[in-house]
PDB file of N, CA and C in Angstrom:
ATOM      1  N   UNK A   1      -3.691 -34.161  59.186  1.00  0.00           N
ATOM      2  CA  UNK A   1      -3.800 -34.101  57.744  1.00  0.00           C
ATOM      3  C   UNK A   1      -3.735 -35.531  57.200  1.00  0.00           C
ATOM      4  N   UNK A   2      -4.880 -35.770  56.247  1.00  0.00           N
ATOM      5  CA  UNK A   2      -4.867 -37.421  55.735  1.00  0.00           C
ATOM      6  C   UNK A   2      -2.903 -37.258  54.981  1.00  0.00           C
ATOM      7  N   UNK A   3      -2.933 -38.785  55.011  1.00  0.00           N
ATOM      8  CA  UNK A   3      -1.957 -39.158  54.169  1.00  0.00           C
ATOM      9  C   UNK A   3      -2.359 -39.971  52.648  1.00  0.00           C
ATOM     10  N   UNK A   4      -1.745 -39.692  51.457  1.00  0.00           N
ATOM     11  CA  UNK A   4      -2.360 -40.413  49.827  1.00  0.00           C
ATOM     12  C   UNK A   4      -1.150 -41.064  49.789  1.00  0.00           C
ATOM     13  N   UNK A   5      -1.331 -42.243  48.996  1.00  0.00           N
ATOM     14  CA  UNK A   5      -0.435 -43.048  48.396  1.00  0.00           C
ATOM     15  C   UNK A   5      -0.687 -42.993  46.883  1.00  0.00           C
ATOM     16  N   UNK A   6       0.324 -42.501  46.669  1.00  0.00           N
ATOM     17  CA  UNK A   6       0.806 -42.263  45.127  1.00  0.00           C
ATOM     18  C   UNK A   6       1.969 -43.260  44.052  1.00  0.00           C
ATOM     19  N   UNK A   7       1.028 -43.765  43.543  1.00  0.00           N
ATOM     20  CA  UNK A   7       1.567 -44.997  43.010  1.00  0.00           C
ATOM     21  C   UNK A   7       1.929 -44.452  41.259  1.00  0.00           C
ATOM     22  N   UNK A   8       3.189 -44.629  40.980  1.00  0.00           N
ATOM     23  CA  UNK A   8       3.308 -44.597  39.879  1.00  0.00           C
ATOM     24  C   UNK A   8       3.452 -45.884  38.961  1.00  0.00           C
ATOM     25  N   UNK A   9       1.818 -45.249  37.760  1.00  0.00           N
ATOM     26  CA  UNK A   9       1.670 -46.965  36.917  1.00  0.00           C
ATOM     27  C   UNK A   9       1.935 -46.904  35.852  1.00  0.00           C
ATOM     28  N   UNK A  10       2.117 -47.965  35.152  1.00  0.00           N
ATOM     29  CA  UNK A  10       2.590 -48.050  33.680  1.00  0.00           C
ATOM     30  C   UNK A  10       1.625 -47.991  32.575  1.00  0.00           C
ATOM     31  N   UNK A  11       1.299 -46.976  31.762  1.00  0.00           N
ATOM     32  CA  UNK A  11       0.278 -46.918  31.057  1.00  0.00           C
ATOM     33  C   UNK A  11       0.569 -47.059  29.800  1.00  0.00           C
ATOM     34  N   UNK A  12       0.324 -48.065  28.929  1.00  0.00           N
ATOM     35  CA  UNK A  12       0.102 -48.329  27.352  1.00  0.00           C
ATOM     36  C   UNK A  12       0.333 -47.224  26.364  1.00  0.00           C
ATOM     37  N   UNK A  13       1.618 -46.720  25.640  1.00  0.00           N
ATOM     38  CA  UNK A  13       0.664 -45.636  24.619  1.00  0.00           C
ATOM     39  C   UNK A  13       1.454 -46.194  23.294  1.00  0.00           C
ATOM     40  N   UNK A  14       0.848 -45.130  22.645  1.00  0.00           N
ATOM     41  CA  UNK A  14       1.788 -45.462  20.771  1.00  0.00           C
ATOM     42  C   UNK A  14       3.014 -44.894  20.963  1.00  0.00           C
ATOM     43  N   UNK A  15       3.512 -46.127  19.674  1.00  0.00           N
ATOM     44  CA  UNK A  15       5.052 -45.583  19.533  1.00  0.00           C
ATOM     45  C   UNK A  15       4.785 -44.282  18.743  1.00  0.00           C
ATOM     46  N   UNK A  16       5.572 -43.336  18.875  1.00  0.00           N
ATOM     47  CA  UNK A  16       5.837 -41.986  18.262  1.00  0.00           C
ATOM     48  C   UNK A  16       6.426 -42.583  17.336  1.00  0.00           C
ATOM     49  N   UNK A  17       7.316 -43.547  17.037  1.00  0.00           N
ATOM     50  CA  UNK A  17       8.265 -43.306  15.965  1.00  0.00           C
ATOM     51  C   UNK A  17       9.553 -42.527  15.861  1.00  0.00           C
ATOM     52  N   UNK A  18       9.421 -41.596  16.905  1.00  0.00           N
ATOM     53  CA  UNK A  18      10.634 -41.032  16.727  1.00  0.00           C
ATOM     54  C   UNK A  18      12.004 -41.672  17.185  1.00  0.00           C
ATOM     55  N   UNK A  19      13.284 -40.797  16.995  1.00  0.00           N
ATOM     56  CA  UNK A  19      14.113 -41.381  16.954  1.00  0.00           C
ATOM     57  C   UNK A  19      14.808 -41.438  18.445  1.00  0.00           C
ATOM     58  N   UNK A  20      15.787 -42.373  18.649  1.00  0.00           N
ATOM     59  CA  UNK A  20      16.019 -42.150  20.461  1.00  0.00           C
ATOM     60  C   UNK A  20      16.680 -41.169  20.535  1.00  0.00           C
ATOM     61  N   UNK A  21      17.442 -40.534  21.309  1.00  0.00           N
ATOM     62  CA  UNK A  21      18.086 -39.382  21.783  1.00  0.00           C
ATOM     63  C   UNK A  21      19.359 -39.920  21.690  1.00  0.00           C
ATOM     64  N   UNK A  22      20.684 -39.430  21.307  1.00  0.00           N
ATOM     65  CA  UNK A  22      22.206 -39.953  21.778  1.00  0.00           C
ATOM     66  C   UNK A  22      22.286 -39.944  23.362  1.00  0.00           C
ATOM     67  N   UNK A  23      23.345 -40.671  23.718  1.00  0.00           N
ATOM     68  CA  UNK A  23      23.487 -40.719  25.271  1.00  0.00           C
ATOM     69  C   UNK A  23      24.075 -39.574  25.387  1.00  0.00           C
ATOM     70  N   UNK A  24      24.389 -38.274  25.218  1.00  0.00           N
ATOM     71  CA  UNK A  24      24.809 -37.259  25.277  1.00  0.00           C
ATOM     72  C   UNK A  24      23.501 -36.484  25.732  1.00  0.00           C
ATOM     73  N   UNK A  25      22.547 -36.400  25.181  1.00  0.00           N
ATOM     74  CA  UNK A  25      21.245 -36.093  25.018  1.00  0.00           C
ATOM     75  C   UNK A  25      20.601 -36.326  26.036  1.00  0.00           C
ATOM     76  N   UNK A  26      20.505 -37.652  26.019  1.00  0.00           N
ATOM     77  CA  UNK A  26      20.018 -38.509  27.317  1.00  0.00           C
ATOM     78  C   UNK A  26      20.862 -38.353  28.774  1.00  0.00           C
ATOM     79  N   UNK A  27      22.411 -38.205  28.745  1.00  0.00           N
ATOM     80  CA  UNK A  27      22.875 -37.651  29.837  1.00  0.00           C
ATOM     81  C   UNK A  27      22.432 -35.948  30.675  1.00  0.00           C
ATOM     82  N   UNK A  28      22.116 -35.058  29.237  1.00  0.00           N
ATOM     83  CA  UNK A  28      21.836 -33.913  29.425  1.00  0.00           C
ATOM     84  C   UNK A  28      20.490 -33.651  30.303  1.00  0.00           C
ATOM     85  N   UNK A  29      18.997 -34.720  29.290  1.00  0.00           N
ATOM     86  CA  UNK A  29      18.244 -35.117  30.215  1.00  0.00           C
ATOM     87  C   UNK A  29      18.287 -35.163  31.446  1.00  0.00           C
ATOM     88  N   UNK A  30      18.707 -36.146  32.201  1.00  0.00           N
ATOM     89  CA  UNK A  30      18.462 -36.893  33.226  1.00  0.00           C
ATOM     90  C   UNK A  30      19.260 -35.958  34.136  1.00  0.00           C
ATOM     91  N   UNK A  31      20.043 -35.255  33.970  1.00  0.00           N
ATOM     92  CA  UNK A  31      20.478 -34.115  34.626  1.00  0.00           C
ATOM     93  C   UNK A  31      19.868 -32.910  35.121  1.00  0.00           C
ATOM     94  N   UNK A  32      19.010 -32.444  33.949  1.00  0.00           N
ATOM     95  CA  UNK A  32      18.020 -31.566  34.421  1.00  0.00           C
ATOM     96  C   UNK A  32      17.186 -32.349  34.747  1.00  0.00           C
ATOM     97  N   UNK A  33      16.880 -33.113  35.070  1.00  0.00           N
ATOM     98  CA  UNK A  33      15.755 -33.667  35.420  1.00  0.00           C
ATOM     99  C   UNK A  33      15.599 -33.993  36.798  1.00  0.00           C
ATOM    100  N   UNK A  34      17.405 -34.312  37.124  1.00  0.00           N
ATOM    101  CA  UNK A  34      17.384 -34.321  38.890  1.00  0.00           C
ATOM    102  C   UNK A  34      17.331 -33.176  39.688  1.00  0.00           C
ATOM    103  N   UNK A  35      17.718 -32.240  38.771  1.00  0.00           N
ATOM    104  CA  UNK A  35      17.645 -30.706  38.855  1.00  0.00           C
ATOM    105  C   UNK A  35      16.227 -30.526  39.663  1.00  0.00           C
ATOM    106  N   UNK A  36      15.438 -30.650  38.995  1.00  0.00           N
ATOM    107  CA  UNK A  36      14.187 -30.185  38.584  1.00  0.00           C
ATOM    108  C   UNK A  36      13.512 -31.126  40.130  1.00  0.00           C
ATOM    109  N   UNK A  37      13.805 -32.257  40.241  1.00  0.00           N
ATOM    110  CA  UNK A  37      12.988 -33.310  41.386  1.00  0.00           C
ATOM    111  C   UNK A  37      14.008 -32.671  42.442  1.00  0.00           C
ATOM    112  N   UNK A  38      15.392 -32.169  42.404  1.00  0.00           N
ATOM    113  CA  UNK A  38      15.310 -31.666  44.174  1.00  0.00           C
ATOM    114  C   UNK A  38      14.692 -30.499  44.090  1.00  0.00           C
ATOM    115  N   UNK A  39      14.527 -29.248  43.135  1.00  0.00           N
ATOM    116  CA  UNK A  39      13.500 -28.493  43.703  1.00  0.00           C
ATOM    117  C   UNK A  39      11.963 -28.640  44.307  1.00  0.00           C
ATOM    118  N   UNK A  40      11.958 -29.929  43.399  1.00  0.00           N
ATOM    119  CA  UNK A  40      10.585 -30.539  43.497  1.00  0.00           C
ATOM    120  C   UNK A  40      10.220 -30.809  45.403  1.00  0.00           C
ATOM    121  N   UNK A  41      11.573 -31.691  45.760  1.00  0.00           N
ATOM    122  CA  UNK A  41      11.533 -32.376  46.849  1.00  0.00           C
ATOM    123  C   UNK A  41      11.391 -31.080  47.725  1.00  0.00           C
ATOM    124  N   UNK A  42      12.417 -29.980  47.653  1.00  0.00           N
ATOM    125  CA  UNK A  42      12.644 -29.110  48.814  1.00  0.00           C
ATOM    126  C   UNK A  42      11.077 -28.231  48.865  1.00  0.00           C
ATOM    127  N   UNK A  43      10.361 -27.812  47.644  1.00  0.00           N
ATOM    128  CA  UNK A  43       9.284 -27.079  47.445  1.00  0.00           C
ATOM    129  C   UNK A  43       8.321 -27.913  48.531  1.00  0.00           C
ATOM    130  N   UNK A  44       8.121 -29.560  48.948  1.00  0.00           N
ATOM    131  CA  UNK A  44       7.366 -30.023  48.667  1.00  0.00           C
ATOM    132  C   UNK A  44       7.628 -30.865  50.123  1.00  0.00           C
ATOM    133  N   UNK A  45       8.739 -30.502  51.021  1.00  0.00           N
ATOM    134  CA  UNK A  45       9.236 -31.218  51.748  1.00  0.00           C
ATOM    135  C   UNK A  45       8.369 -31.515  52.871  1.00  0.00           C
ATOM    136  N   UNK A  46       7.570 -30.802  53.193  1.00  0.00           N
ATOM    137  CA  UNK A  46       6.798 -30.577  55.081  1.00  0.00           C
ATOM    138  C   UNK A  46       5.556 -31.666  53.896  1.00  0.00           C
ATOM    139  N   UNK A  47       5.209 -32.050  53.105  1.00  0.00           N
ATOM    140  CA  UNK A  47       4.177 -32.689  52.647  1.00  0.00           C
ATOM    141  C   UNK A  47       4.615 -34.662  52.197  1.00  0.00           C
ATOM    142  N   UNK A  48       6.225 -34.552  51.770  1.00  0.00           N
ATOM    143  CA  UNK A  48       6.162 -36.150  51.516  1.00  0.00           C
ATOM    144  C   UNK A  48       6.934 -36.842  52.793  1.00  0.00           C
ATOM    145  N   UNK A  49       6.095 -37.452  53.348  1.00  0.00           N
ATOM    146  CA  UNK A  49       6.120 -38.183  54.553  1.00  0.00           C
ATOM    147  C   UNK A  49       7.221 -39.547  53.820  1.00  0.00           C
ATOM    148  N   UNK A  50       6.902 -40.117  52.869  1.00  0.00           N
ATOM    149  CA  UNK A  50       7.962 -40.931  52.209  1.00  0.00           C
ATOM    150  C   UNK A  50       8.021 -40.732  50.888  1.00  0.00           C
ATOM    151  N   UNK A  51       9.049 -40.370  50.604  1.00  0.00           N
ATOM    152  CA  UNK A  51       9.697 -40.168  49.132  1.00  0.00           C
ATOM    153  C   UNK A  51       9.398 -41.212  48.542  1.00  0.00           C
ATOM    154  N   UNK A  52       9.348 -42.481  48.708  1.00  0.00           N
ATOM    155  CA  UNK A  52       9.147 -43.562  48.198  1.00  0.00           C
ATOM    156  C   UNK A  52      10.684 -44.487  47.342  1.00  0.00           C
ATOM    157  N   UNK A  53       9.904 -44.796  46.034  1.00  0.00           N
ATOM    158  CA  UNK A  53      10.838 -45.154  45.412  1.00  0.00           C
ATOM    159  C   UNK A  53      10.447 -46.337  44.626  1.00  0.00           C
ATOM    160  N   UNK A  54      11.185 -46.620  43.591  1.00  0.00           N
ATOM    161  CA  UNK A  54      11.187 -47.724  42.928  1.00  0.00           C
ATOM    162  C   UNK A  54      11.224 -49.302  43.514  1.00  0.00           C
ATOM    163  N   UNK A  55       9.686 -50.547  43.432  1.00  0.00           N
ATOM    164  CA  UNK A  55       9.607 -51.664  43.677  1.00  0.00           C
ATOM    165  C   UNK A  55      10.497 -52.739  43.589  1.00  0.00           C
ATOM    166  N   UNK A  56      11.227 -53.706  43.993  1.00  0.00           N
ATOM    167  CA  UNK A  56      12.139 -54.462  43.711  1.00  0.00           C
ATOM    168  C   UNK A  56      11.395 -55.626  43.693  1.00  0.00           C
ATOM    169  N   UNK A  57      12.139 -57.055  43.925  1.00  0.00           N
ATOM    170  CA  UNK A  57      11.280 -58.344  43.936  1.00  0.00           C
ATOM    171  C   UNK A  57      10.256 -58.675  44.708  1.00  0.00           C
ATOM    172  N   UNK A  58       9.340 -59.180  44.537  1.00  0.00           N
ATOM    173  CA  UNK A  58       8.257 -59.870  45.541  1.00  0.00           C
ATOM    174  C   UNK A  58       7.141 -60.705  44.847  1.00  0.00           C
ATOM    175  N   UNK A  59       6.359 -61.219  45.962  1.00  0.00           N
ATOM    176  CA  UNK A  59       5.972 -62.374  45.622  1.00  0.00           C
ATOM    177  C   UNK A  59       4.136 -62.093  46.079  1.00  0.00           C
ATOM    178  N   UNK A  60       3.519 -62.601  45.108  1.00  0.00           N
ATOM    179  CA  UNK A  60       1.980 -62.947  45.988  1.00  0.00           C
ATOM    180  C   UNK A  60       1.568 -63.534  46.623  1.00  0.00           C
ATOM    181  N   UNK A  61       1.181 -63.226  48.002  1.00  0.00           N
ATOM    182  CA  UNK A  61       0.708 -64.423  48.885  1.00  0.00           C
ATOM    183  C   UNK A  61      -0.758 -64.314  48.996  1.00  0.00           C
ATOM    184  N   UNK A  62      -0.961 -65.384  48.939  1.00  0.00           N
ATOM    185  CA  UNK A  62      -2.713 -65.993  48.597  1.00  0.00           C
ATOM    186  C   UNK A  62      -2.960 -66.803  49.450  1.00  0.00           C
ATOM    187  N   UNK A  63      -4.369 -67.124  49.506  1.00  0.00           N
ATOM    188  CA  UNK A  63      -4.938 -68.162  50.203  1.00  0.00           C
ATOM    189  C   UNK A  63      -5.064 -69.506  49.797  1.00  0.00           C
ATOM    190  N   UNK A  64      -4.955 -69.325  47.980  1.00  0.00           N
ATOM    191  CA  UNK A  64      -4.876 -70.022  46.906  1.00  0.00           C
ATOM    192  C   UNK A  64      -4.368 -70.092  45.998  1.00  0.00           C
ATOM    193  N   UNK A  65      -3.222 -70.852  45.026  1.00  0.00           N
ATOM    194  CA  UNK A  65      -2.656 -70.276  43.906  1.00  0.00           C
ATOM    195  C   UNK A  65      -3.447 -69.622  42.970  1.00  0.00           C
ATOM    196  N   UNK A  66      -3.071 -68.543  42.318  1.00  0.00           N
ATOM    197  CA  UNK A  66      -3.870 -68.231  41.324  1.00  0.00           C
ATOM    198  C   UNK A  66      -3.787 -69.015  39.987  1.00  0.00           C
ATOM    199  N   UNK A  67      -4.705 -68.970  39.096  1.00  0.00           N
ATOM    200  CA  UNK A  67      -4.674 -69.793  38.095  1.00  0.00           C
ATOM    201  C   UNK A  67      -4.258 -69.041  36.583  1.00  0.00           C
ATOM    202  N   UNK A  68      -3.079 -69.697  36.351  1.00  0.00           N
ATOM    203  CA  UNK A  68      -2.354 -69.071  35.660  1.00  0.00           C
ATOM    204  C   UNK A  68      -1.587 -68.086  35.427  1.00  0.00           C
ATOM    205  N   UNK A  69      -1.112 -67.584  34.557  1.00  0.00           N
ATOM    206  CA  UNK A  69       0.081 -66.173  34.285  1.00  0.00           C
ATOM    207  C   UNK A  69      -0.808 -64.979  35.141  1.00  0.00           C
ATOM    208  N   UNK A  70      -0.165 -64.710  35.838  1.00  0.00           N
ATOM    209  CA  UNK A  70      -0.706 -63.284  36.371  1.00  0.00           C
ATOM    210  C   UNK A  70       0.224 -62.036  36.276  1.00  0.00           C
ATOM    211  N   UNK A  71       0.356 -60.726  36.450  1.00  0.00           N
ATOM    212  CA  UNK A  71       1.035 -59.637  35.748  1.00  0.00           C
ATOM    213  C   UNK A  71       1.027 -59.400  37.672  1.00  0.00           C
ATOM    214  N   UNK A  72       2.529 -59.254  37.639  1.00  0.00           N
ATOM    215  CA  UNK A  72       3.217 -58.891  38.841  1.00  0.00           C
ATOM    216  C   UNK A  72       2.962 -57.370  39.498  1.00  0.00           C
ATOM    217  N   UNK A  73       3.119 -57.316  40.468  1.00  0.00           N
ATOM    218  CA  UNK A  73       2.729 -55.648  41.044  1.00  0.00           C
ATOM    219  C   UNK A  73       3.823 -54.714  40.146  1.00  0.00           C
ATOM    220  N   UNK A  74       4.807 -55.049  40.345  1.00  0.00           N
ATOM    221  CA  UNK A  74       6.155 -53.903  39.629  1.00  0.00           C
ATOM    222  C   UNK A  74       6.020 -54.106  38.496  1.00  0.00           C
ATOM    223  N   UNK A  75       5.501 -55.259  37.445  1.00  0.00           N
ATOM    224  CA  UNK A  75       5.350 -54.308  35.935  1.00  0.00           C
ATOM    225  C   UNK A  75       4.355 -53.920  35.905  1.00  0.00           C
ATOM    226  N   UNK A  76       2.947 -53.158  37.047  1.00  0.00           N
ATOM    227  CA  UNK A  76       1.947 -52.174  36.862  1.00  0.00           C
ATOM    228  C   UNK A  76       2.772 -50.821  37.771  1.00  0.00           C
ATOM    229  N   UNK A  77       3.111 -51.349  38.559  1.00  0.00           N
ATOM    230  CA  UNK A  77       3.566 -50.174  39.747  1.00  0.00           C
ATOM    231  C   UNK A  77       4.992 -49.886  39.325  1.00  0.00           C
ATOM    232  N   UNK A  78       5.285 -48.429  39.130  1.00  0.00           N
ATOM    233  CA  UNK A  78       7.236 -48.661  39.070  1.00  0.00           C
ATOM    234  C   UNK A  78       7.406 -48.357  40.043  1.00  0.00           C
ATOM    235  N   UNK A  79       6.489 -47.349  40.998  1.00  0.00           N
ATOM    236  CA  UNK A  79       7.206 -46.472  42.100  1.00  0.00           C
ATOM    237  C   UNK A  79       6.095 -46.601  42.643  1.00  0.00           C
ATOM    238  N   UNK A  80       6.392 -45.636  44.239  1.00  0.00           N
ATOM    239  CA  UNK A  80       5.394 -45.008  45.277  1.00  0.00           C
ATOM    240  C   UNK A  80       6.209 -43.959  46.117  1.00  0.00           C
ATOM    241  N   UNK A  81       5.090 -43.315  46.192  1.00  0.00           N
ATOM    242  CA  UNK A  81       5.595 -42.039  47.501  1.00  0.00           C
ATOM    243  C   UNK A  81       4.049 -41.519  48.644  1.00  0.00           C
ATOM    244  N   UNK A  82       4.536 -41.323  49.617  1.00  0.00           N
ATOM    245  CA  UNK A  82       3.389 -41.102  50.378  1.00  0.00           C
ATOM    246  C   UNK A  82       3.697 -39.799  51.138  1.00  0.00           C
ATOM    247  N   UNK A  83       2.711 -38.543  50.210  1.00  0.00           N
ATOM    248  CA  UNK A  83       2.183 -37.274  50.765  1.00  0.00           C
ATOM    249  C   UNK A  83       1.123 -36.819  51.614  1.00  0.00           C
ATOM    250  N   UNK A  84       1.376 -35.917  52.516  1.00  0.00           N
ATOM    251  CA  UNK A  84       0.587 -35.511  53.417  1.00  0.00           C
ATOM    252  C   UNK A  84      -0.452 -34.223  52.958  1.00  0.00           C
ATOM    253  N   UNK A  85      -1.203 -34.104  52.497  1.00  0.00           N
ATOM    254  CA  UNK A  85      -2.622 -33.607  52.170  1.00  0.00           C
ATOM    255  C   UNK A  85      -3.676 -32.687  52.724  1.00  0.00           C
ATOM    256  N   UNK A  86      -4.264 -31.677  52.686  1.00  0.00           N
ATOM    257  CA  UNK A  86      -5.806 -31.346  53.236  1.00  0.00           C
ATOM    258  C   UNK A  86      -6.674 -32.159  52.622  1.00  0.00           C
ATOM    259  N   UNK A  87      -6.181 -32.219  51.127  1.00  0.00           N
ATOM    260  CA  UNK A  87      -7.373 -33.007  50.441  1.00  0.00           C
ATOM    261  C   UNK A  87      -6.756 -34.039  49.019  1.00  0.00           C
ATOM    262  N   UNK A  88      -7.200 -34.722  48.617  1.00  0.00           N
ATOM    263  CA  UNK A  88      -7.238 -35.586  47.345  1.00  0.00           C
ATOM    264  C   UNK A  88      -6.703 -34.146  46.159  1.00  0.00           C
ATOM    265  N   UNK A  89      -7.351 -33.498  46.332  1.00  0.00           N
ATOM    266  CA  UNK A  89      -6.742 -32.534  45.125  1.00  0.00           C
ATOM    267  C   UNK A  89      -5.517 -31.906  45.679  1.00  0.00           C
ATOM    268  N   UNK A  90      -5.252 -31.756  46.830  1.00  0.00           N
ATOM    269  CA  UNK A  90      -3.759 -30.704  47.348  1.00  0.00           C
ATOM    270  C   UNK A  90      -2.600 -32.325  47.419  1.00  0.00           C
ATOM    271  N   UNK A  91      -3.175 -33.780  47.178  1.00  0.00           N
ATOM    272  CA  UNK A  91      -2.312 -34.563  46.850  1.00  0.00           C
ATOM    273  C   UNK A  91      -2.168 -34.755  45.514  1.00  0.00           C
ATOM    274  N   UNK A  92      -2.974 -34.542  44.596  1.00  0.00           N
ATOM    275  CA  UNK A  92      -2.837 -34.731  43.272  1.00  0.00           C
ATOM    276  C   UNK A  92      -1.902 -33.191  42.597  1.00  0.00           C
ATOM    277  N   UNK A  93      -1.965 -32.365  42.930  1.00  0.00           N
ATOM    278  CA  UNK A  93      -0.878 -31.006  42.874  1.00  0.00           C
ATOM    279  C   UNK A  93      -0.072 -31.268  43.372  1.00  0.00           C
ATOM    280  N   UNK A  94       0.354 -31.691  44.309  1.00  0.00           N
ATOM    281  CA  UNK A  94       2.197 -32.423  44.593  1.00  0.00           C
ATOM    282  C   UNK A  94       2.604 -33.316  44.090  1.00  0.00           C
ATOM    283  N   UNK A  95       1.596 -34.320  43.193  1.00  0.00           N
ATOM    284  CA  UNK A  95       2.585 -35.796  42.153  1.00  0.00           C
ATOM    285  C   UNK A  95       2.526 -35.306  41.139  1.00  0.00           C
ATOM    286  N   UNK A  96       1.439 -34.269  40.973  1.00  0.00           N
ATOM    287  CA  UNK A  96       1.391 -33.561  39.276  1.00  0.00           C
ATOM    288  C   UNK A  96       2.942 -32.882  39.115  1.00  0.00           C
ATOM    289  N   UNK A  97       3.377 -31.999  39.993  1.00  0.00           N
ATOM    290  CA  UNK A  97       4.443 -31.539  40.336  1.00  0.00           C
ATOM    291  C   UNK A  97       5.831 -32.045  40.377  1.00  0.00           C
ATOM    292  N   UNK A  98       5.473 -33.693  40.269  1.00  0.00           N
ATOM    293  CA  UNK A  98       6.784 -34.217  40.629  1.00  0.00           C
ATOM    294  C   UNK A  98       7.988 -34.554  38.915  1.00  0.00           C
ATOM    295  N   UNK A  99       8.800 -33.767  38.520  1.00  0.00           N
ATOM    296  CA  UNK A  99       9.381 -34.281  37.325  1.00  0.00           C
ATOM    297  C   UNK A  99       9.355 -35.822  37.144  1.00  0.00           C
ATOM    298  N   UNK A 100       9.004 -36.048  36.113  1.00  0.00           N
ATOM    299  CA  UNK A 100       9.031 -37.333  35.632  1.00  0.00           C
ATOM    300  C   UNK A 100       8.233 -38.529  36.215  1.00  0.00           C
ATOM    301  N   UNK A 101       6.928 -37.791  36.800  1.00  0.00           N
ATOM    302  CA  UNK A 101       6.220 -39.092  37.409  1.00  0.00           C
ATOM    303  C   UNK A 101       4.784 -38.740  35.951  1.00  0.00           C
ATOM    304  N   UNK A 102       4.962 -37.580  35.762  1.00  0.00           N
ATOM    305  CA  UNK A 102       3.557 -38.214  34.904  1.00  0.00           C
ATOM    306  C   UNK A 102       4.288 -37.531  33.815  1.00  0.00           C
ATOM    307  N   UNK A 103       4.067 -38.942  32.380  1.00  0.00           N
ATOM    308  CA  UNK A 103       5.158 -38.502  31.474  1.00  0.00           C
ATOM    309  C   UNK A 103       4.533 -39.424  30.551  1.00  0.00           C
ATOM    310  N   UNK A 104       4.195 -39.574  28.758  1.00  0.00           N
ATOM    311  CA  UNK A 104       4.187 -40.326  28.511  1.00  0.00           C
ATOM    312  C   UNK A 104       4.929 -41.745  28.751  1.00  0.00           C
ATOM    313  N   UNK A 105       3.722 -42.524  28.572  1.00  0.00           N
ATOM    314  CA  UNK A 105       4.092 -44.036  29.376  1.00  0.00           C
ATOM    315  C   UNK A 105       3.713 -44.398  30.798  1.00  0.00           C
ATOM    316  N   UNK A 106       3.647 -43.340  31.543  1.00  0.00           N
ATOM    317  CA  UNK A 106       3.536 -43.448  33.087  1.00  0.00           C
ATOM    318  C   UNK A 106       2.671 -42.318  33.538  1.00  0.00           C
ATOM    319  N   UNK A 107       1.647 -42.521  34.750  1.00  0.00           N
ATOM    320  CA  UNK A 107       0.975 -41.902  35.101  1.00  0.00           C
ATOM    321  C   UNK A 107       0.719 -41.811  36.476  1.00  0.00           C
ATOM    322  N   UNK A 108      -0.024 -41.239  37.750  1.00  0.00           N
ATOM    323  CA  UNK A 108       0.523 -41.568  38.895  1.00  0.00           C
ATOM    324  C   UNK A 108      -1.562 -41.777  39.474  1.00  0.00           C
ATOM    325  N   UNK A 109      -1.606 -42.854  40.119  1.00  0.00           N
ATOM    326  CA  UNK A 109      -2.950 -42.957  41.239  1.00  0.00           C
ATOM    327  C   UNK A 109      -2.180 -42.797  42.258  1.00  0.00           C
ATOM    328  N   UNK A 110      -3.556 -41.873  42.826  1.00  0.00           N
ATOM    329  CA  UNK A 110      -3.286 -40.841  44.323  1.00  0.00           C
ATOM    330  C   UNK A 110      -4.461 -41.607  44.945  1.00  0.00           C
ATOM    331  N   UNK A 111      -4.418 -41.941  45.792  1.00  0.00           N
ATOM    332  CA  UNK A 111      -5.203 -42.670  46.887  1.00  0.00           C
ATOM    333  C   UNK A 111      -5.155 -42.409  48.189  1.00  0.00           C
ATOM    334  N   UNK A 112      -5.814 -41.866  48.693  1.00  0.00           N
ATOM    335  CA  UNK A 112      -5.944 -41.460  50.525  1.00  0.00           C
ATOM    336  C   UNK A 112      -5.715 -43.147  50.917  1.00  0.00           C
ATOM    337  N   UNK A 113      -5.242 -43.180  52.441  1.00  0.00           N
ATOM    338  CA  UNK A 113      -4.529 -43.983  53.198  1.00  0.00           C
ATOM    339  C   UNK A 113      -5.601 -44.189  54.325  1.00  0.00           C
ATOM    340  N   UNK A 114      -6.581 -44.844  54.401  1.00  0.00           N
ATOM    341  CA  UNK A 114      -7.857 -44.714  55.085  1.00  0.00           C
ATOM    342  C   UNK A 114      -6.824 -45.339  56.832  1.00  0.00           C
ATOM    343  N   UNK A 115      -7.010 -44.929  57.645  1.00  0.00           N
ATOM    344  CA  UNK A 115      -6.219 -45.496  59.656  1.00  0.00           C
ATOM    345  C   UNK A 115      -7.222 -45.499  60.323  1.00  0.00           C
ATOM    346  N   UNK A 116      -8.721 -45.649  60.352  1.00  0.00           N
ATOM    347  CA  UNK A 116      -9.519 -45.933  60.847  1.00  0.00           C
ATOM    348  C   UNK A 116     -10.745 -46.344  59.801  1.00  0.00           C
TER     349      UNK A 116
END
């Protein structure tokens, strides 16, 4: 079964305007929300080969400096996880699936993992 790499990116939108949530609110959130990603994980387990996770520091290596300000991999990429697949669409139904990867603000590219 191919393997996709599922990259979660940072996508541009409008402010709503609305108001933030209290941290009460926001604690309540993020609670169901882990809720919700281990069912996610256990539903989904014989398919993510790596859970992935959130990018930390790194650097570009080139052949050449690049010229000028360039926009770093982790403020396009926040995350990655790599699922096991029949097809591009049976990988795009397991990140669609995943709480909080496609959410305003963030969206996820699914990409097959070409090994030959």
């Amino acid at each position: 079964m191919p393997n996709y790499l599922c990259m979660q990116r940072t996508i541009p939108v409008a402010q709503t305007g609305e108001d933030q949530p209290s941290p009460a609110e926001m604690q309540k959130k993020m609670q169901e929300m882990y809720a919700k990603f281990g069912a996610w994980q256990e539903k989904f387990k014989d398919q993510l080969v790596d859970p992935g996770g959130k990018l930390g520091d790194g650097k570009l290596v080139a052949t050449a400096a690049p010229d000028g300000p360039f926009v770093e991999v982790k403020e396009l990429i926040g995350g990655y996880m790599i699922v096991s697949a029949d097809s591009l669409e049976g990988a795009i139904a397991v990140a669609q699936e995943c709480p909080g990867l496609v959410r305003p603000g963030s969206g996820v590219e699914v990409v097959e993992i070409k090994t030959s």
